[in-house]
PDB file of N, CA and C in Angstrom:
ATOM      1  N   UNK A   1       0.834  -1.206   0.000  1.00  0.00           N
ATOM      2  CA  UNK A   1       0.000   0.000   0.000  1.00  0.00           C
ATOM      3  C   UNK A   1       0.869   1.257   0.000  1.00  0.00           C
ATOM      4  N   UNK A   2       1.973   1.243   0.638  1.00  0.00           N
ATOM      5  CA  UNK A   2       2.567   2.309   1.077  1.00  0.00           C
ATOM      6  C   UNK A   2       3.159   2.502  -0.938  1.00  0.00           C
ATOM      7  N   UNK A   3       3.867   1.840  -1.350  1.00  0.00           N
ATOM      8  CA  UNK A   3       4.636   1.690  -2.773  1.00  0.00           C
ATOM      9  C   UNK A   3       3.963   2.582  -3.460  1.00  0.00           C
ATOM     10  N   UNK A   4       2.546   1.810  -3.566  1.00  0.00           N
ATOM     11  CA  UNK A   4       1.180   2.601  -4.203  1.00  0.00           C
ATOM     12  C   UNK A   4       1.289   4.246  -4.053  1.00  0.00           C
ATOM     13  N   UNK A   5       1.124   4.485  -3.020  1.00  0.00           N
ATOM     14  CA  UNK A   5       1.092   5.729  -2.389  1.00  0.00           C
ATOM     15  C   UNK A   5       1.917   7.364  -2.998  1.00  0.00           C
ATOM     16  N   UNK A   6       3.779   6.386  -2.439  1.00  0.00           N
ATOM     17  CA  UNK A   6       4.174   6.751  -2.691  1.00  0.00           C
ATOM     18  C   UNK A   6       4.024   7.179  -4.567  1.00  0.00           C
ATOM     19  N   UNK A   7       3.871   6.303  -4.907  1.00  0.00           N
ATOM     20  CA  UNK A   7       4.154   6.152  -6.762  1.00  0.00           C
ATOM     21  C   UNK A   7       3.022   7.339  -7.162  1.00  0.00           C
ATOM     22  N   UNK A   8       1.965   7.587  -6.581  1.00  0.00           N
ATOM     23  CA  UNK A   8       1.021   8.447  -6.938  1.00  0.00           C
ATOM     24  C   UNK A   8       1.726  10.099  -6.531  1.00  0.00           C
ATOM     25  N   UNK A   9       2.375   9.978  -5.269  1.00  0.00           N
ATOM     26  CA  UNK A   9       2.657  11.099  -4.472  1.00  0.00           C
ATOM     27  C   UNK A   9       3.861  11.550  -5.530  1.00  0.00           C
ATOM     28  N   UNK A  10       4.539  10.610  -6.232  1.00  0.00           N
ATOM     29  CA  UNK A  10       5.571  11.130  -6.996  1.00  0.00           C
ATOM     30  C   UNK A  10       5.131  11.785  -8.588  1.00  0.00           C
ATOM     31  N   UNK A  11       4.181  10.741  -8.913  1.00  0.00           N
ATOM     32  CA  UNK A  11       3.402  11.371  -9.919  1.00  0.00           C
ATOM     33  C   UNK A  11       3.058  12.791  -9.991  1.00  0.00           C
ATOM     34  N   UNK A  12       2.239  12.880  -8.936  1.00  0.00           N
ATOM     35  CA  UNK A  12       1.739  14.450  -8.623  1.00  0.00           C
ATOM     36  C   UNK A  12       2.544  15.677  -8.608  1.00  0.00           C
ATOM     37  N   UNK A  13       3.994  15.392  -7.744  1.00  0.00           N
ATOM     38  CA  UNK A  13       5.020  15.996  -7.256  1.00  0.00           C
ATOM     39  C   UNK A  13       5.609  16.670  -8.778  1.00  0.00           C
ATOM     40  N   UNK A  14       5.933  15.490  -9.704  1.00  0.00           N
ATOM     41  CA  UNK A  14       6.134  15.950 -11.151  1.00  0.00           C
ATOM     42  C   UNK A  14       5.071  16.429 -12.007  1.00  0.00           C
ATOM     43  N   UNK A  15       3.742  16.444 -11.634  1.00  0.00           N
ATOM     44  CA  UNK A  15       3.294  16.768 -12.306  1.00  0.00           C
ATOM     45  C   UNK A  15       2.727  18.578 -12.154  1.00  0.00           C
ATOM     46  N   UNK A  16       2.768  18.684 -10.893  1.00  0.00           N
ATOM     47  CA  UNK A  16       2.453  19.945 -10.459  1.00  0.00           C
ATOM     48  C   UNK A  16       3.906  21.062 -10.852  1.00  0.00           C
ATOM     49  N   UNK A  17       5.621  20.423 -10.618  1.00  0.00           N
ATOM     50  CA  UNK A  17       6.643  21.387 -10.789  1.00  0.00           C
ATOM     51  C   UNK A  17       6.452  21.101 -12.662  1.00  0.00           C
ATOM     52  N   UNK A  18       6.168  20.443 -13.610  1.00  0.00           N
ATOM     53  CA  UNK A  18       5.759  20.628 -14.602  1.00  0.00           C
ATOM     54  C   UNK A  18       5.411  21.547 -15.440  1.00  0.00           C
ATOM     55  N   UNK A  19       3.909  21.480 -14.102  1.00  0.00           N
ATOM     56  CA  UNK A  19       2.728  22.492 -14.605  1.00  0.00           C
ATOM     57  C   UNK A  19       3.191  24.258 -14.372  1.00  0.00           C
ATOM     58  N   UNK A  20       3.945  23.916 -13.060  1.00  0.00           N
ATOM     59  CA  UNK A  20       4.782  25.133 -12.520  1.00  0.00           C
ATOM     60  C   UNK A  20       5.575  25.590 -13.736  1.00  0.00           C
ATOM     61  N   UNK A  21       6.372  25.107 -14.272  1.00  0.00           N
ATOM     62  CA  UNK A  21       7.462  25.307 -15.362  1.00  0.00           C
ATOM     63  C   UNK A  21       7.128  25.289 -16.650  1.00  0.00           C
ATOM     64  N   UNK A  22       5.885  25.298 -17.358  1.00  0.00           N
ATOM     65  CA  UNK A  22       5.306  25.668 -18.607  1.00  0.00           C
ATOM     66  C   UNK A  22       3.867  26.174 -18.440  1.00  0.00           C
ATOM     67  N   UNK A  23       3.864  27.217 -18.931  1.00  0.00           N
ATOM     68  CA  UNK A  23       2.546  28.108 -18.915  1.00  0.00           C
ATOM     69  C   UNK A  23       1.668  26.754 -20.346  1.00  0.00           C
ATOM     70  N   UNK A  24       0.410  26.530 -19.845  1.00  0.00           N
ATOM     71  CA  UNK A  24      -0.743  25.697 -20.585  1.00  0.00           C
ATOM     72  C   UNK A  24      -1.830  26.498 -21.083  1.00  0.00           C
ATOM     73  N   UNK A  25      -2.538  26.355 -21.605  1.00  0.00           N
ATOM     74  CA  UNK A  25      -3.923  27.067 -22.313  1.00  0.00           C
ATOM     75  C   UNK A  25      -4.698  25.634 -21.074  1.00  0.00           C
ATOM     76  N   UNK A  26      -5.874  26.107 -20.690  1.00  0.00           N
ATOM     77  CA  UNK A  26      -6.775  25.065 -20.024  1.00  0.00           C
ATOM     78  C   UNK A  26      -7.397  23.889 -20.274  1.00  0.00           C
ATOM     79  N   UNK A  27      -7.508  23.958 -21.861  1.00  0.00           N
ATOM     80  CA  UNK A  27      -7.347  22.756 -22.570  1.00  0.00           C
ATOM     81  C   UNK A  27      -6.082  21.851 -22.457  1.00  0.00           C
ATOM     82  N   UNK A  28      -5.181  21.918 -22.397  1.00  0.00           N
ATOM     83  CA  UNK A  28      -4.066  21.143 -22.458  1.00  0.00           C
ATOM     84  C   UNK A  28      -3.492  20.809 -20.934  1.00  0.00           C
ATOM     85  N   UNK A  29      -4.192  21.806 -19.997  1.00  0.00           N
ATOM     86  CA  UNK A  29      -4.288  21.190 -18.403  1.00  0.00           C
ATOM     87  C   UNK A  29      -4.718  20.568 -18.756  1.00  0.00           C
ATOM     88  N   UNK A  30      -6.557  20.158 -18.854  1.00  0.00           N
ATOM     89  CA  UNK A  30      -7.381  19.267 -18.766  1.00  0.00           C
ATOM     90  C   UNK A  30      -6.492  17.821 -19.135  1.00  0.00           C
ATOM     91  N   UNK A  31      -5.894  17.807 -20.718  1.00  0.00           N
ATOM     92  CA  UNK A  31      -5.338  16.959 -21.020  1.00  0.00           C
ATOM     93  C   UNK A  31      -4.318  16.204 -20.229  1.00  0.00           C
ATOM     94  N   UNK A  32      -3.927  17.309 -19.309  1.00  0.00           N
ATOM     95  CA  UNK A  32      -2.485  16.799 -19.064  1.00  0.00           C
ATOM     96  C   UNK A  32      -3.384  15.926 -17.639  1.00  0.00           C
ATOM     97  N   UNK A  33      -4.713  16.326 -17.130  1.00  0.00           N
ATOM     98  CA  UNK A  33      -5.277  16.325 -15.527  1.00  0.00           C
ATOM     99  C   UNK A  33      -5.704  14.752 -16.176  1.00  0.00           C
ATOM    100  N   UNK A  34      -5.822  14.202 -17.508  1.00  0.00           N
ATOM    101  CA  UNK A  34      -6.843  13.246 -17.882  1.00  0.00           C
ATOM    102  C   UNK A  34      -5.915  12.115 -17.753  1.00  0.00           C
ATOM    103  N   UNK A  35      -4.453  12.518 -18.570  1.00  0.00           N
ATOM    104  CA  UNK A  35      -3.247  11.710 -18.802  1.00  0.00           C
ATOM    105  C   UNK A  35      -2.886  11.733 -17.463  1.00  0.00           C
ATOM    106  N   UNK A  36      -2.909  12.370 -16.632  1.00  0.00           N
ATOM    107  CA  UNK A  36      -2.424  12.039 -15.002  1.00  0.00           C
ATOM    108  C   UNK A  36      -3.147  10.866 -13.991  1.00  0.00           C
ATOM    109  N   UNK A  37      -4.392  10.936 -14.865  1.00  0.00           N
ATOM    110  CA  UNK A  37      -5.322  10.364 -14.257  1.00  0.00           C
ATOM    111  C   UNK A  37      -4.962   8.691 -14.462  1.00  0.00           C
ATOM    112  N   UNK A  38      -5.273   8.517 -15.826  1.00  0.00           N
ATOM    113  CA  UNK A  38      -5.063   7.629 -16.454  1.00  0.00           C
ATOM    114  C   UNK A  38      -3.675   7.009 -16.065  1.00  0.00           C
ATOM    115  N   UNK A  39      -2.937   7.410 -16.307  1.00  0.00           N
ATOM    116  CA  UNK A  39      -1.372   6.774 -15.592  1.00  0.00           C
ATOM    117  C   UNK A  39      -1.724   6.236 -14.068  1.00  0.00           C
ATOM    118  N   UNK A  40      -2.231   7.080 -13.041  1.00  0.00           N
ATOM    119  CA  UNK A  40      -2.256   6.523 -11.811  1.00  0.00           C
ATOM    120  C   UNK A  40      -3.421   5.354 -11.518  1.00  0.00           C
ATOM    121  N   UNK A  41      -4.508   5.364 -12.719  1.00  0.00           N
ATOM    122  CA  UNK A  41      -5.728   4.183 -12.131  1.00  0.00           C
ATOM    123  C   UNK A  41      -4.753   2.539 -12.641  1.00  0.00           C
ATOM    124  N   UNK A  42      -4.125   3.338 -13.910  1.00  0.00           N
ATOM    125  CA  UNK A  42      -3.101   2.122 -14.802  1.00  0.00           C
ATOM    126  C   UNK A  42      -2.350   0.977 -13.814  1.00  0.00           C
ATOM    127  N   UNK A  43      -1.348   2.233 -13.007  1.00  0.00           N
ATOM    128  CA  UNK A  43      -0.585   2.030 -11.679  1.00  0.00           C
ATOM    129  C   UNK A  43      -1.068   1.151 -10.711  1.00  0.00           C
ATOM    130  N   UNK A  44      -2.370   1.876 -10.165  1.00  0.00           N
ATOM    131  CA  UNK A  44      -2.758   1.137  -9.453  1.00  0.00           C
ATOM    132  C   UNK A  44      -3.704  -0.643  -9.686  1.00  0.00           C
ATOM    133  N   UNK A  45      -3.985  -0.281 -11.093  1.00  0.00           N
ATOM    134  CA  UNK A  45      -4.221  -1.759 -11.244  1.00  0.00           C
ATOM    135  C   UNK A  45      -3.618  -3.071 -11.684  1.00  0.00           C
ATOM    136  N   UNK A  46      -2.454  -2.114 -12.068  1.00  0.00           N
ATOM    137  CA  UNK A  46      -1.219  -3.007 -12.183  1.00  0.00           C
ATOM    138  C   UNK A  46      -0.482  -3.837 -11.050  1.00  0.00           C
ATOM    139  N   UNK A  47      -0.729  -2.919  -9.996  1.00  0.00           N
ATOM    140  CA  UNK A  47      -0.064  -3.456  -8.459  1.00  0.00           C
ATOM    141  C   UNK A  47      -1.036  -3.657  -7.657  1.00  0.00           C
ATOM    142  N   UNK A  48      -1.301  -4.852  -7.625  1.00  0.00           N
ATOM    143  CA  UNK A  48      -2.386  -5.236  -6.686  1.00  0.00           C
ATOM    144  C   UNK A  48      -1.917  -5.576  -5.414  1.00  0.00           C
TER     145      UNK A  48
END
């Protein structure tokens, strides 16, 4: 559980100094909020 956790917490961590470090139009957040998404449900159903 904890692995899990972490792996999401790191996700986020890069995904927020990212978001910090290139200005987006709100469309291409969304995209990026959908692809974030998608990677972590992936993650988590990969590691059971």
């Amino acid at each position: 559980m904890k692995a899990r956790m972490t792996t999401a917490a790191l996700l986020l961590q890069d995904f927020d100094s990212e978001m910090s470090n290139t200005r987006r139009t709100r469309v291409g957040y969304a995209y990026e909020i959908r692809d974030l998404a998608g990677r972590a449900v992936h993650l988590l159903r990969g590691h059971r």
